[in-house]
C-alpha atoms as a PDB file:
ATOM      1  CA  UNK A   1     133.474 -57.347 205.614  1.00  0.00           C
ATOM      2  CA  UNK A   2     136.890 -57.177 207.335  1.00  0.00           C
ATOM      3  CA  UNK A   3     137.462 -53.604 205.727  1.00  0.00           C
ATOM      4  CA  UNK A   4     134.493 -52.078 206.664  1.00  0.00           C
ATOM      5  CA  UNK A   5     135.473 -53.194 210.449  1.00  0.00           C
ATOM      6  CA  UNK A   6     138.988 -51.752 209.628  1.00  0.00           C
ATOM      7  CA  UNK A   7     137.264 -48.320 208.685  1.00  0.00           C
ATOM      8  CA  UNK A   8     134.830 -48.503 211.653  1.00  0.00           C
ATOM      9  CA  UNK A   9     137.972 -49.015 214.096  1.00  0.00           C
ATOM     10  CA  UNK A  10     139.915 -46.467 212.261  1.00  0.00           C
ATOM     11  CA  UNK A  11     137.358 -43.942 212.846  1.00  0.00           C
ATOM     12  CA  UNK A  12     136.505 -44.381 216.627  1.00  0.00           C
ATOM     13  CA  UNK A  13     140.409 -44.027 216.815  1.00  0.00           C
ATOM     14  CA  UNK A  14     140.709 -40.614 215.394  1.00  0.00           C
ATOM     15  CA  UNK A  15     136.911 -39.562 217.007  1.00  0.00           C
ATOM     16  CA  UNK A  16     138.668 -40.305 220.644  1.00  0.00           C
ATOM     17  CA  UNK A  17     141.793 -38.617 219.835  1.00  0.00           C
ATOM     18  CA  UNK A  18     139.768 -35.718 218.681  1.00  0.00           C
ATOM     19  CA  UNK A  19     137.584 -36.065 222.097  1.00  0.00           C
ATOM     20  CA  UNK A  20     140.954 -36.113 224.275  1.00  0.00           C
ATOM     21  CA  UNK A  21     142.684 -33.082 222.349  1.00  0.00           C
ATOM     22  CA  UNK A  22     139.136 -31.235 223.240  1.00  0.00           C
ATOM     23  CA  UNK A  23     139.305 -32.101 226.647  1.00  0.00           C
ATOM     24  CA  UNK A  24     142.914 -31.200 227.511  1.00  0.00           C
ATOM     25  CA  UNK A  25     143.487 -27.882 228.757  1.00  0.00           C
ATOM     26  CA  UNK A  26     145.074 -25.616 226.484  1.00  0.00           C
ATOM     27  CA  UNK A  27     147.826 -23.395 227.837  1.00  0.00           C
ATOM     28  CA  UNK A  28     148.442 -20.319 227.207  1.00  0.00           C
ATOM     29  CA  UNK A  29     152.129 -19.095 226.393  1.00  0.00           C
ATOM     30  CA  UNK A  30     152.525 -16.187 224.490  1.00  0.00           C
ATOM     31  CA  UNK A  31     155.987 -15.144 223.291  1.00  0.00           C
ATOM     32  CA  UNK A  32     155.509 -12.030 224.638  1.00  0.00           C
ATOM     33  CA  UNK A  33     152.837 -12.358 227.460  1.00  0.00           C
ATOM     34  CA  UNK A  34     153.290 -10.105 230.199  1.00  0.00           C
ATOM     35  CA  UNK A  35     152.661 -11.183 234.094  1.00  0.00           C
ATOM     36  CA  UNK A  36     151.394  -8.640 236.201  1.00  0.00           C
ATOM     37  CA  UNK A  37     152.565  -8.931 239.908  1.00  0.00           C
ATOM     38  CA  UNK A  38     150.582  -7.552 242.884  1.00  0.00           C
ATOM     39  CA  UNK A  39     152.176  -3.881 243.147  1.00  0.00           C
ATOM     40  CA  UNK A  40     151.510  -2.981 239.453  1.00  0.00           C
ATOM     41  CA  UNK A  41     147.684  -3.923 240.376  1.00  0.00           C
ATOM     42  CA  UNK A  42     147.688  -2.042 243.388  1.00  0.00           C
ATOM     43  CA  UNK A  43     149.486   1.214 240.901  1.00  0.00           C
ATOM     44  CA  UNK A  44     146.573   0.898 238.901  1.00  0.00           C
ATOM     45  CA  UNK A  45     148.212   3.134 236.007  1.00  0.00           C
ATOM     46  CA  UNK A  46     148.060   0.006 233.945  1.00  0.00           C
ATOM     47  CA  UNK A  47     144.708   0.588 233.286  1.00  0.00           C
ATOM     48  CA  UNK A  48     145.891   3.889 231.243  1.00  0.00           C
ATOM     49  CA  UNK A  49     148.882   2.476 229.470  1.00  0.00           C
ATOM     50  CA  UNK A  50     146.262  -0.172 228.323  1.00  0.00           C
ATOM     51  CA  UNK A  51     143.614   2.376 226.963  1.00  0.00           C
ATOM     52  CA  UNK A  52     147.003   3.994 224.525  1.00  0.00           C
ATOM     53  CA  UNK A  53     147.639   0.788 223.000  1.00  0.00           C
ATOM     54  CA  UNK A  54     151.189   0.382 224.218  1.00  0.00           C
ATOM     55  CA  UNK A  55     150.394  -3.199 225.648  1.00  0.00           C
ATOM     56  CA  UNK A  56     149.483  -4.998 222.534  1.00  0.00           C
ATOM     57  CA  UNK A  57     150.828  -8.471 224.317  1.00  0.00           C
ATOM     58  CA  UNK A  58     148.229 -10.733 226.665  1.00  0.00           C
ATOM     59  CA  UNK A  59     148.166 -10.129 230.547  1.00  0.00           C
ATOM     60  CA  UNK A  60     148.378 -12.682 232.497  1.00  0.00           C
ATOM     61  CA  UNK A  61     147.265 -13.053 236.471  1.00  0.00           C
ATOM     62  CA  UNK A  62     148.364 -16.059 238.486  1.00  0.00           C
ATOM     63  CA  UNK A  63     145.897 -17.326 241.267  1.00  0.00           C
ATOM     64  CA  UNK A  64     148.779 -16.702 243.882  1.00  0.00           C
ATOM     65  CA  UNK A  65     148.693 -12.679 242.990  1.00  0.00           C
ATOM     66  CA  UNK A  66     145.018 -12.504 243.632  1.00  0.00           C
ATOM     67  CA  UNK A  67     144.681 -14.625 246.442  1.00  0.00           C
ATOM     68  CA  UNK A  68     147.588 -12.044 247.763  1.00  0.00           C
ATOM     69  CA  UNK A  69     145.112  -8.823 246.993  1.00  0.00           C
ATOM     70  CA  UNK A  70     142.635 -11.050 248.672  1.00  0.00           C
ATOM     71  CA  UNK A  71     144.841 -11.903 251.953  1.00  0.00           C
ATOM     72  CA  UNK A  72     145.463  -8.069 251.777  1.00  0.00           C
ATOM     73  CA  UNK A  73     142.018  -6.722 251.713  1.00  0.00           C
ATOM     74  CA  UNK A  74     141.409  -8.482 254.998  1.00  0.00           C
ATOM     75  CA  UNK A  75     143.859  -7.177 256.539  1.00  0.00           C
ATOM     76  CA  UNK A  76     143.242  -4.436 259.705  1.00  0.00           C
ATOM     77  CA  UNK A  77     145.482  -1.811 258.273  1.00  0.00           C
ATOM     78  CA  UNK A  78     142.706   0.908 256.487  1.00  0.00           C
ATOM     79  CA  UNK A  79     145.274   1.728 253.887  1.00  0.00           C
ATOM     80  CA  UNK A  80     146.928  -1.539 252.912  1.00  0.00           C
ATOM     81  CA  UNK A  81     143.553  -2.572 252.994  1.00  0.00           C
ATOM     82  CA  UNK A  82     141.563   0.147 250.225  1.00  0.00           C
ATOM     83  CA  UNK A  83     145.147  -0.562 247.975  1.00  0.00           C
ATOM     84  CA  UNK A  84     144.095  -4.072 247.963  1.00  0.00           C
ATOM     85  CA  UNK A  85     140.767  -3.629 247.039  1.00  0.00           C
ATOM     86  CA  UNK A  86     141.615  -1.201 244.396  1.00  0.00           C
ATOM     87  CA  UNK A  87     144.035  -3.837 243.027  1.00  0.00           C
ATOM     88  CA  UNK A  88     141.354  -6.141 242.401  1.00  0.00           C
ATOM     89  CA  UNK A  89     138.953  -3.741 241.061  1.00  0.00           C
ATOM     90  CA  UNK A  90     141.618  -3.081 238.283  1.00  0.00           C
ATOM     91  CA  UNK A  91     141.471  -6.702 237.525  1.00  0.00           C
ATOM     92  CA  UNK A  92     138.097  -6.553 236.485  1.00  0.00           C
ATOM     93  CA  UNK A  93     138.189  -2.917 234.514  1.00  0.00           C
ATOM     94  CA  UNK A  94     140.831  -5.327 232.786  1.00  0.00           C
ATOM     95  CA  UNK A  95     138.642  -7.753 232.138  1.00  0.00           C
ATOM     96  CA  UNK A  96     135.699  -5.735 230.697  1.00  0.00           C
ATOM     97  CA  UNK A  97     138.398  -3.844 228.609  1.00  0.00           C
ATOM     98  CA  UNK A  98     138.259  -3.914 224.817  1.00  0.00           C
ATOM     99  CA  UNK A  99     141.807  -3.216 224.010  1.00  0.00           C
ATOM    100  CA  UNK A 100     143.639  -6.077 225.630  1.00  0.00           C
ATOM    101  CA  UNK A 101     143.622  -9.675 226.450  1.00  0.00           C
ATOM    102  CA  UNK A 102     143.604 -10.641 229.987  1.00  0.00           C
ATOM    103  CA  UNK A 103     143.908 -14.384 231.535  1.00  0.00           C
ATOM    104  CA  UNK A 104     144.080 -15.796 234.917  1.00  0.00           C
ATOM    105  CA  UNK A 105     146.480 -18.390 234.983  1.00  0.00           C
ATOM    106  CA  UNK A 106     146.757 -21.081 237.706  1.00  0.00           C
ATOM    107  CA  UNK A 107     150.008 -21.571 236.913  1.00  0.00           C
ATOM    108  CA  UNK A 108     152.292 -22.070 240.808  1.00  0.00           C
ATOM    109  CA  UNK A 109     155.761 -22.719 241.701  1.00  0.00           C
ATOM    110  CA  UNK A 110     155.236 -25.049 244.288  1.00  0.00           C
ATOM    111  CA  UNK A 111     159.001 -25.202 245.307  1.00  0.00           C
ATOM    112  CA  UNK A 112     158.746 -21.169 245.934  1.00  0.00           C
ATOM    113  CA  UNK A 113     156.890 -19.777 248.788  1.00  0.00           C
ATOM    114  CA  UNK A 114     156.814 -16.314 248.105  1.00  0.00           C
ATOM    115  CA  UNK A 115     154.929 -14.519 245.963  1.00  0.00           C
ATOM    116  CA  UNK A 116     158.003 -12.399 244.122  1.00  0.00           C
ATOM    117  CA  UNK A 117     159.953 -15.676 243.898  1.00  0.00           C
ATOM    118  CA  UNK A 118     157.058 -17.795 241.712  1.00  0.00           C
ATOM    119  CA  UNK A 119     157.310 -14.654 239.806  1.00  0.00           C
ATOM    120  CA  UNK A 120     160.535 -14.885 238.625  1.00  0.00           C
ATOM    121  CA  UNK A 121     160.233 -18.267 238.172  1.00  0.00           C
ATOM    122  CA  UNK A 122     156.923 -18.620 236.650  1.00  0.00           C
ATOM    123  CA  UNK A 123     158.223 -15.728 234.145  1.00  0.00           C
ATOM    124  CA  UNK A 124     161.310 -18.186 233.182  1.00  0.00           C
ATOM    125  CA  UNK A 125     159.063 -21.132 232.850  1.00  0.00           C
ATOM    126  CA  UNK A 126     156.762 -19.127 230.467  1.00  0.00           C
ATOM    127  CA  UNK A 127     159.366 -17.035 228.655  1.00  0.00           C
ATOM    128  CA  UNK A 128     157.371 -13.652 229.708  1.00  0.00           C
ATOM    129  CA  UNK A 129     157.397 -10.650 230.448  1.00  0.00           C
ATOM    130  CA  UNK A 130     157.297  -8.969 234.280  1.00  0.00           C
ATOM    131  CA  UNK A 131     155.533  -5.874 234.599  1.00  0.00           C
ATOM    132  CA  UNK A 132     155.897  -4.752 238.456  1.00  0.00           C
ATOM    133  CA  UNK A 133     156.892  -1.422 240.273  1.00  0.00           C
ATOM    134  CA  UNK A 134     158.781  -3.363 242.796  1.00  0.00           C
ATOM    135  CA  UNK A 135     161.746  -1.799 242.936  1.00  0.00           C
ATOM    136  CA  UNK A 136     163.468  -4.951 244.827  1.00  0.00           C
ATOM    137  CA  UNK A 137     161.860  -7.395 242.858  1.00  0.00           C
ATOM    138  CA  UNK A 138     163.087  -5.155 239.502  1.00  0.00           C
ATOM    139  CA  UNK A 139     166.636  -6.193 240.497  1.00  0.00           C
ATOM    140  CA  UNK A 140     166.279  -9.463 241.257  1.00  0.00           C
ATOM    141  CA  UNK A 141     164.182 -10.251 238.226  1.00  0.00           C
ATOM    142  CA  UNK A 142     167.137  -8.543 235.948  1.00  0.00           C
ATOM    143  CA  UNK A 143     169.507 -10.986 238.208  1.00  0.00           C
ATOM    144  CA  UNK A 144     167.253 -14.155 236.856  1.00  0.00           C
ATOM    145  CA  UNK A 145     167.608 -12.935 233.739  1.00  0.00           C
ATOM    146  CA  UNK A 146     163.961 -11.644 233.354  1.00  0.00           C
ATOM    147  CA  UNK A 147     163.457  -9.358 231.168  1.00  0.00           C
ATOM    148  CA  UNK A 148     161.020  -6.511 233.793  1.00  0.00           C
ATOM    149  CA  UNK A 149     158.483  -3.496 232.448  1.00  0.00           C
ATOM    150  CA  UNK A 150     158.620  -0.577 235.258  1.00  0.00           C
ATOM    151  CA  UNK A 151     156.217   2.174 234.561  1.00  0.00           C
ATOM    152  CA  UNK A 152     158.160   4.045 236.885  1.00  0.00           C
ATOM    153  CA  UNK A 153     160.927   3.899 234.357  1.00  0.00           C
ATOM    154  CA  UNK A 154     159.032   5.106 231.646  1.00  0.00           C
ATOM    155  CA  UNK A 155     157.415   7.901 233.421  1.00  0.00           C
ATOM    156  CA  UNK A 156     161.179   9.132 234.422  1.00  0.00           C
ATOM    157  CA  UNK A 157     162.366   8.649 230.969  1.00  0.00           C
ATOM    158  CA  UNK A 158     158.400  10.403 229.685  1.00  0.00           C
ATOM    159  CA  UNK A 159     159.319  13.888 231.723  1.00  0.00           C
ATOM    160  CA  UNK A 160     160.671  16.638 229.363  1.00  0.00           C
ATOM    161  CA  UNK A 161     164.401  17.407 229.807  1.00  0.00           C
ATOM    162  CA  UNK A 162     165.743  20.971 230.479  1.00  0.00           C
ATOM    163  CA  UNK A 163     169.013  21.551 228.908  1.00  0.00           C
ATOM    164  CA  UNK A 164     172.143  23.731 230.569  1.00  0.00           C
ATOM    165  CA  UNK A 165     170.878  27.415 230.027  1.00  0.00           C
ATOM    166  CA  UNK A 166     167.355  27.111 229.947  1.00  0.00           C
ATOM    167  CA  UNK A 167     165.582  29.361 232.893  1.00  0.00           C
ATOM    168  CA  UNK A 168     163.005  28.699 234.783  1.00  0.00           C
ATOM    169  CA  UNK A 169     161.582  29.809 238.180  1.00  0.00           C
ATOM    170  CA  UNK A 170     160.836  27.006 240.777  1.00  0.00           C
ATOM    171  CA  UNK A 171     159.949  27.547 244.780  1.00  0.00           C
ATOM    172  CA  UNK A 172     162.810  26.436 246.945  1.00  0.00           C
ATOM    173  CA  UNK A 173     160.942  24.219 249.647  1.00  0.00           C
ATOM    174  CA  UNK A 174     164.053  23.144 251.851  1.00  0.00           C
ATOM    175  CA  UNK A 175     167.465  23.280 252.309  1.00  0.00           C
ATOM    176  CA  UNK A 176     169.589  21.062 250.404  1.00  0.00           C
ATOM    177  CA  UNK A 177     172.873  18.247 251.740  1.00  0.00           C
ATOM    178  CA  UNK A 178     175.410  21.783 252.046  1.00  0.00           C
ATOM    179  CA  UNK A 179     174.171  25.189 253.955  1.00  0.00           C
ATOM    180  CA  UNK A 180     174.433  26.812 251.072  1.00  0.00           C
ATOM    181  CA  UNK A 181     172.183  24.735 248.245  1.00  0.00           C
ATOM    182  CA  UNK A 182     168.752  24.560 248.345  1.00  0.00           C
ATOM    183  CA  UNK A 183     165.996  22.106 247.053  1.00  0.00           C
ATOM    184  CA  UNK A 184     163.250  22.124 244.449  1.00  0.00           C
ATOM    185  CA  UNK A 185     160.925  20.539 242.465  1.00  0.00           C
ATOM    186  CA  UNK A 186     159.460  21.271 238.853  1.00  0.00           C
ATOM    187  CA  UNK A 187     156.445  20.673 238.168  1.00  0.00           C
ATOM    188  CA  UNK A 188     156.810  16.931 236.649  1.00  0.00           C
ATOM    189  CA  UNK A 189     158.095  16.301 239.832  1.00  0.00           C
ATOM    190  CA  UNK A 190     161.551  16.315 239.153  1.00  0.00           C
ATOM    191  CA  UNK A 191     164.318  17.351 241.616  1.00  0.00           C
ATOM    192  CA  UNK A 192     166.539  20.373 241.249  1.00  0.00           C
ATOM    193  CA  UNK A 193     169.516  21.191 243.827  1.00  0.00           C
ATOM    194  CA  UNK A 194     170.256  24.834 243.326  1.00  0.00           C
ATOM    195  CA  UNK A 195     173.441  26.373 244.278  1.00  0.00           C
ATOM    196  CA  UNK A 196     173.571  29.250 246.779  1.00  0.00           C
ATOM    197  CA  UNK A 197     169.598  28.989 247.184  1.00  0.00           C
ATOM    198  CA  UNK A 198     169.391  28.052 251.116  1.00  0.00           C
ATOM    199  CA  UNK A 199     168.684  31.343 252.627  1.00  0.00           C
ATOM    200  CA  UNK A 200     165.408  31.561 249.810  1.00  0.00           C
ATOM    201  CA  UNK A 201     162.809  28.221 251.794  1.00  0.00           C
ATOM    202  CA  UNK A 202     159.538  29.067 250.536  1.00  0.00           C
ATOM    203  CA  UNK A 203     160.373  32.037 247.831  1.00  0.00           C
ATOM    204  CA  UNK A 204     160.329  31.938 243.978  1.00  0.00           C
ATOM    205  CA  UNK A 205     163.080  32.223 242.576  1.00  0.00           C
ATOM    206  CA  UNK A 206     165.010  32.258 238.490  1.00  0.00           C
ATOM    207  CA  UNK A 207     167.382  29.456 238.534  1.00  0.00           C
ATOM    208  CA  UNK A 208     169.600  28.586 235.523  1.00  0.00           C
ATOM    209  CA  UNK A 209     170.085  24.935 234.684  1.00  0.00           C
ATOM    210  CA  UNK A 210     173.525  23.609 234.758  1.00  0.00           C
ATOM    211  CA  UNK A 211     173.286  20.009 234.025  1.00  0.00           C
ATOM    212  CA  UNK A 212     171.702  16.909 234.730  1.00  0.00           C
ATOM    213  CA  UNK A 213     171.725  13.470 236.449  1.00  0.00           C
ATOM    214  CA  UNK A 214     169.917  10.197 235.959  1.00  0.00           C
ATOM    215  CA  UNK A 215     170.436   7.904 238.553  1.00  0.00           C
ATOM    216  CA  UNK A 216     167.761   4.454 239.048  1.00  0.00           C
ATOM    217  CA  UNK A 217     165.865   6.429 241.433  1.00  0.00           C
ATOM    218  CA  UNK A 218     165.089   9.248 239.071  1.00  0.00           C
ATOM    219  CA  UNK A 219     166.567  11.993 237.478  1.00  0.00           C
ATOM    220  CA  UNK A 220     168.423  15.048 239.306  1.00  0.00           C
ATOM    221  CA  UNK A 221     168.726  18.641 237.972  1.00  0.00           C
ATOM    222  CA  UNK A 222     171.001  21.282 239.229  1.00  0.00           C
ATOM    223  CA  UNK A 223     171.336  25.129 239.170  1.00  0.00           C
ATOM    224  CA  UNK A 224     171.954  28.238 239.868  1.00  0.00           C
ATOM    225  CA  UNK A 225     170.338  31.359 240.790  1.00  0.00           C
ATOM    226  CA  UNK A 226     170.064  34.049 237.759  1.00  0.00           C
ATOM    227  CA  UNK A 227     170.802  37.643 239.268  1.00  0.00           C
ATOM    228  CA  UNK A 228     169.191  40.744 238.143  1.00  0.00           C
ATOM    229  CA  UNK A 229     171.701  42.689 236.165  1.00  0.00           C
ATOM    230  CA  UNK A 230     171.802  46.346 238.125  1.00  0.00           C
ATOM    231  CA  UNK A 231     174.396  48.017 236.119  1.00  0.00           C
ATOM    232  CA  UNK A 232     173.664  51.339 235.067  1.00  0.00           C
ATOM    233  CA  UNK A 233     173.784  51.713 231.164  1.00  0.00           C
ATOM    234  CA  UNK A 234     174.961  54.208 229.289  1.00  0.00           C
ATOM    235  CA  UNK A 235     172.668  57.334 228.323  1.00  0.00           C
ATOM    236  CA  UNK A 236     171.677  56.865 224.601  1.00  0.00           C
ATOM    237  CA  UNK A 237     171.508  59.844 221.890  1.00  0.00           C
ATOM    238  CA  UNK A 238     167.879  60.681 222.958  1.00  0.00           C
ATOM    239  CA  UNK A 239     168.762  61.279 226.194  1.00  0.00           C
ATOM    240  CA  UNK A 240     172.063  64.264 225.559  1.00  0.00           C
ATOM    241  CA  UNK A 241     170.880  67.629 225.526  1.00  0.00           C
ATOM    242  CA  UNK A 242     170.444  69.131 222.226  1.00  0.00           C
ATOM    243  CA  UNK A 243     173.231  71.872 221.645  1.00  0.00           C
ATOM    244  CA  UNK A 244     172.434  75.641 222.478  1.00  0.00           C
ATOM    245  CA  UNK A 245     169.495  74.640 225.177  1.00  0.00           C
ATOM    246  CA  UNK A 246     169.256  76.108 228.487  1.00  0.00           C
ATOM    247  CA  UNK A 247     169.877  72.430 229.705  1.00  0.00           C
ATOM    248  CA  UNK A 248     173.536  72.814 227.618  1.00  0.00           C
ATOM    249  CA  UNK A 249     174.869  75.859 229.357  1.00  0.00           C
ATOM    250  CA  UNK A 250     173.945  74.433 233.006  1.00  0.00           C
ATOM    251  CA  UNK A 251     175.542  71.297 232.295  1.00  0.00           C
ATOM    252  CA  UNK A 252     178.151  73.242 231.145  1.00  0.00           C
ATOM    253  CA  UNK A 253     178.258  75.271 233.450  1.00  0.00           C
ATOM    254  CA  UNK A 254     178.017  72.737 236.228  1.00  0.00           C
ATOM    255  CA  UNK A 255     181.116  70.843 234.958  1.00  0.00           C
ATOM    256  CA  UNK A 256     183.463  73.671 234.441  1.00  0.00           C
ATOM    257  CA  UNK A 257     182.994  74.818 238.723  1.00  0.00           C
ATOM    258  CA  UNK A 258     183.201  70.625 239.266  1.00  0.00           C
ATOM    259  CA  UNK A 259     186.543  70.657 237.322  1.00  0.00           C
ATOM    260  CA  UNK A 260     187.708  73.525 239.177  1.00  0.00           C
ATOM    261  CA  UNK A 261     186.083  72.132 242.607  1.00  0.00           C
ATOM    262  CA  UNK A 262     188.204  69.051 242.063  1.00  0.00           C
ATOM    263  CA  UNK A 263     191.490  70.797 240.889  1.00  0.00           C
ATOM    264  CA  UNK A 264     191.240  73.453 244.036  1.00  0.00           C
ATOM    265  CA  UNK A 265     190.648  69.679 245.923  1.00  0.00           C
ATOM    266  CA  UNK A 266     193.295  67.762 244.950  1.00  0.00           C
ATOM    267  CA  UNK A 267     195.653  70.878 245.160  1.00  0.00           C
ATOM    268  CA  UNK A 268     197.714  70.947 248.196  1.00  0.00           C
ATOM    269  CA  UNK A 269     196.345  73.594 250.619  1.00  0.00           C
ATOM    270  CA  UNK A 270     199.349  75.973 251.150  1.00  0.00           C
ATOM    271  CA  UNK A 271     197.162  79.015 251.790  1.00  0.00           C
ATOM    272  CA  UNK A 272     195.352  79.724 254.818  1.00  0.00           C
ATOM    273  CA  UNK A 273     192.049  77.798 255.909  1.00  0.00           C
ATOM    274  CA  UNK A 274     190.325  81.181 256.278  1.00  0.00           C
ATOM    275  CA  UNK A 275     190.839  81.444 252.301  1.00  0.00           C
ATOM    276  CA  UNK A 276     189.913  78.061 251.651  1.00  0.00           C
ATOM    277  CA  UNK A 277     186.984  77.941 253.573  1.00  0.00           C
ATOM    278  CA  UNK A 278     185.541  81.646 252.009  1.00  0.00           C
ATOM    279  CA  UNK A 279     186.579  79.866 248.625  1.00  0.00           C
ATOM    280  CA  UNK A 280     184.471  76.744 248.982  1.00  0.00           C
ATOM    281  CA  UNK A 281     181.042  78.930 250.516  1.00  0.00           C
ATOM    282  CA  UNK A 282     181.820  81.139 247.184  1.00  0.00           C
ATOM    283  CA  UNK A 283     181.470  77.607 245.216  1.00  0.00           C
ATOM    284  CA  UNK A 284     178.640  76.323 246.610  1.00  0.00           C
ATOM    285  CA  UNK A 285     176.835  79.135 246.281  1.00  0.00           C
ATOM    286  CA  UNK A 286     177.511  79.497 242.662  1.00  0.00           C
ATOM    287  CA  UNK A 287     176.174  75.897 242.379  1.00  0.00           C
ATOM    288  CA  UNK A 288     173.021  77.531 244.134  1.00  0.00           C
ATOM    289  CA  UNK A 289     172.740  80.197 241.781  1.00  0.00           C
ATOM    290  CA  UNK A 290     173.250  77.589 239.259  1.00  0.00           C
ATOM    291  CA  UNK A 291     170.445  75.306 240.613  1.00  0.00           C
ATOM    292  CA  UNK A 292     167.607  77.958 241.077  1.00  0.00           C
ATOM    293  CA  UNK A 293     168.529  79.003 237.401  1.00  0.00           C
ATOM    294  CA  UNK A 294     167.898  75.496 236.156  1.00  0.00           C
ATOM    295  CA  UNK A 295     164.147  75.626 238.145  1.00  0.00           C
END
């Protein structure tokens, strides 16, 4: 009899230890969950670096982001206002989306008042991931010792780089920090300072690369303009005349009174200028005769 109470008792024990494992809340820490802050909600371009499967980690969405989108959707400002909204809307395309794992967590720091601050901390606490576009809140997350996704990073680091010699032909839009540079933009949207450009605002021009510069704003091209070539080139083969044409004996003929044109020229003129003079009308007359011949 006393071992069939032992089993009895021994079984309630491990039903209510079941029934209070059940009932507690189970939390959800991923090693490499990512936390989504308000700006990457309101940039909305997580939705499309979700659809190519390069966020194979869970998302998570503390309370204290949305009831931000929330405070900011009420607000009187028309375009803070429509960003806000659009923010939240992205929650829920997240939520109906079949190629991630999305959570709202009601996880607060309730020693931090701002928003960016629980952040950080709340991304300590869980070991996670910050994805923001927050340029201020980048830096002080990589202070804390966060480790921060910026899509604005990637998309830099995405754009297709133009190495020193490559042409291209960009509109100048404005003048650049010196008179003499001016500044444009290709069409990824990335900014090129060419060299002696100022006086071209709003033409197309051929630029030449010289090199490159990637600072944490972006990346920075420069160059210089590519001028047409206008020297004359020699005449090829094809273009001599053939020997013992009429065009042979006029050249001919024309360089022989041009030799002696030059040599009577650079002569000092001891003789009269009546003789020079009826010497230079007999020339050019020649060179007449010369001329009709040739038409």
């Amino acid at each position: 009899m006393l071992e069939i109470i032992l089993i009895i008792v021994v079984i309630s024990l491990i039903l209510s230890s079941y029934t209070a494992l059940q009932a507690r809340p189970v939390s959800i820490k991923h090693k490499n969950a990512i936390l989504l802050d308000t700006s990457a909600l309101i940039d909305g371009r997580i939705l499309e670096v979700v659809k190519t499967g390069f966020v194979p980690s869970q998302l998570l969405v503390p309370r204290f982001v949305i009831a931000e989108l929330q405070l900011l959707a009420d607000k009187a400002d028309h375009m803070k206002r429509e960003r806000a909204r659009f923010g939240l809307s992205v929650i829920q395309e997240l939520q109906a989306s079949r190629d991630v794992d999305i959570a709202i967590i009601a996880d607060d720091i309730s020693s931090e008042t701002g928003v960016d601050e629980k952040l950080v901390k709340l991304a300590l606490k869980r070991n996670a991931l910050l994805f923001t576009t927050d340029f201020n809140l980048l830096k002080v997350a990589e202070i804390e010792g966060v480790r921060v996704l910026n899509i604005n990073e990637l998309a830099q680091q995405l754009r297709p780089s133009r190495l020193p010699g490559e042409q291209a032909e960009i509109q100048i839009v404005q003048k650049g920090q010196e008179r003499t540079q001016g500044i444009g933009y290709l069409d990824d949207g990335t900014l090129v300072v060419v060299e002696k450009a100022g006086t071209k605002i709003s033409k197309t021009v051929t630029i030449e690369f010289t090199r490159n510069l990637q600072t944490s704003a972006g990346r920075m091209m420069f160059a210089k303009l590519v001028t047409q070539n206008t020297t004359p080139q020699a005449a090829s083969a094809n273009d001599l005349p053939r020997p013992g044409t009429k065009a042979t004996a006029t050249a001919k003929k024309t360089q022989s009174v041009s030799k002696r044109s030059n040599t009577t020229r650079s002569k000092p003129r001891s003789k009269p200028a009546r003789f020079n003079n009826a010497k230079e009308r007999i020339e050019e007359s020649l060179l007449e005769t010369i001329a009709s011949q040739d038409t």
